[in-house]
Protein backbone atom coordinates (compact mmCIF):
# COMPACT_ATOMS: atom_id res chain seq x y z
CA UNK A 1 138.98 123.97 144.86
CA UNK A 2 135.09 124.15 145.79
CA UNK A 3 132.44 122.21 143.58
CA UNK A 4 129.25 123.17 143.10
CA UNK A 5 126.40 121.54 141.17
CA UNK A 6 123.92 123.94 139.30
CA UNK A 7 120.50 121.95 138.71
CA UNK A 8 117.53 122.84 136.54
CA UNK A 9 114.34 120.80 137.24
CA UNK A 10 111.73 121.42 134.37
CA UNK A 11 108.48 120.25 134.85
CA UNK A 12 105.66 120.02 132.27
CA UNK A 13 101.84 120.34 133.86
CA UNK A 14 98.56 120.33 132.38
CA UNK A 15 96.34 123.54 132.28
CA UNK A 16 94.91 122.45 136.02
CA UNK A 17 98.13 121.93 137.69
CA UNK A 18 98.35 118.28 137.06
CA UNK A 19 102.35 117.01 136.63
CA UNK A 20 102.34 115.30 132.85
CA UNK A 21 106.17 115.15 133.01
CA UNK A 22 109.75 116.32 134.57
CA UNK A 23 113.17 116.69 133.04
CA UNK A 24 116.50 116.83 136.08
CA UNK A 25 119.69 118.36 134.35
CA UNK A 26 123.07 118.86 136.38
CA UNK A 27 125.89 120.88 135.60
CA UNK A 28 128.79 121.19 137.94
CA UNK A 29 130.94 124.25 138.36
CA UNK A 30 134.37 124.03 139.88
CA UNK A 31 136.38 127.14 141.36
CA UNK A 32 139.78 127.63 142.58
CA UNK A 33 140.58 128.76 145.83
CA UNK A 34 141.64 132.23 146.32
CA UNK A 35 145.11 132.50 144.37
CA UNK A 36 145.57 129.30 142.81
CA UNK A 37 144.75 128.04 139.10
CA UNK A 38 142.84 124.95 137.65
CA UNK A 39 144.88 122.79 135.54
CA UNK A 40 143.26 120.28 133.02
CA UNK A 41 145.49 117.32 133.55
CA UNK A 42 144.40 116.60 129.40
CA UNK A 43 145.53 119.26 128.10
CA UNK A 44 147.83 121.63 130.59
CA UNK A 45 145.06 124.79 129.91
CA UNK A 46 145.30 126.30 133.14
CA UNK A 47 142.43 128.90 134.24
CA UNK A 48 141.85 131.32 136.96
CA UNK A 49 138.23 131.47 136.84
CA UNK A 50 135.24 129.12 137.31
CA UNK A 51 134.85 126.24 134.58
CA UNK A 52 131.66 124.84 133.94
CA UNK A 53 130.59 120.91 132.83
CA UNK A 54 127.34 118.92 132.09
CA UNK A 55 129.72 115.90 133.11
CA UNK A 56 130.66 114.93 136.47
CA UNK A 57 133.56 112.61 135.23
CA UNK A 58 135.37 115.92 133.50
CA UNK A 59 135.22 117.48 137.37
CA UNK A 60 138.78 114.79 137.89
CA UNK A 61 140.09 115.95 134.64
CA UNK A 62 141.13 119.30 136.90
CA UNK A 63 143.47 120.17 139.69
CA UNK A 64 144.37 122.85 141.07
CA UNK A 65 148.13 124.26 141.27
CA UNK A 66 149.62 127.34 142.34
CA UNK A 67 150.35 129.62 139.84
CA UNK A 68 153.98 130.20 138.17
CA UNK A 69 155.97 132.78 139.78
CA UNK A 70 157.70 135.16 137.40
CA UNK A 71 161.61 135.62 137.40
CA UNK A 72 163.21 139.12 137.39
C-alpha cells in the first residue's frame, strides 16, 4: 500500500506581487500494491483502485488484503 499526499498551496497577492494571504490544503491518496485490495476496516468495502481523503486519520481506517480467490 503506497501513500501519497496531494497538496494545494493558494496564495492571495496584491496587484504588485505583494503576499496578502496563503491557504495549505492536504489530501492523501492511498493505493494498493499491484494485485491486492483496500479494505475499510469500518465498513468491509473493499476497492481495487486509489481512494482519496482530506483526513489523515481515515488513511488507518484501510488495509490492504489479498483478494478472494474464486472456487470452481
Amino acid at each position: 500500500m503506497t501513500i501519497n499526499i496531494i497538496q494545494t498551496i493558494t496564495n492571495i497577492l496584491t496587484e504588485n506581487g505583494e503576499l496578502i494571504s496563503s491557504k495549505k490544503a492536504e489530501g492523501y491518496i492511498i493505493t494498493p500494491a499491484e494485485g491486492k485490495l483496500l479494505l475499510n476496516k469500518a465498513t468491509g468495502e473493499t476497492f481495487g483502485y486509489k481512494i482519496y481523503t482530506y483526513h489523515k486519520s481515515a488513511i488507518n481506517d484501510y488495509i490492504e488484503i489479498e483478494p478472494k480467490k474464486e472456487e470452481n
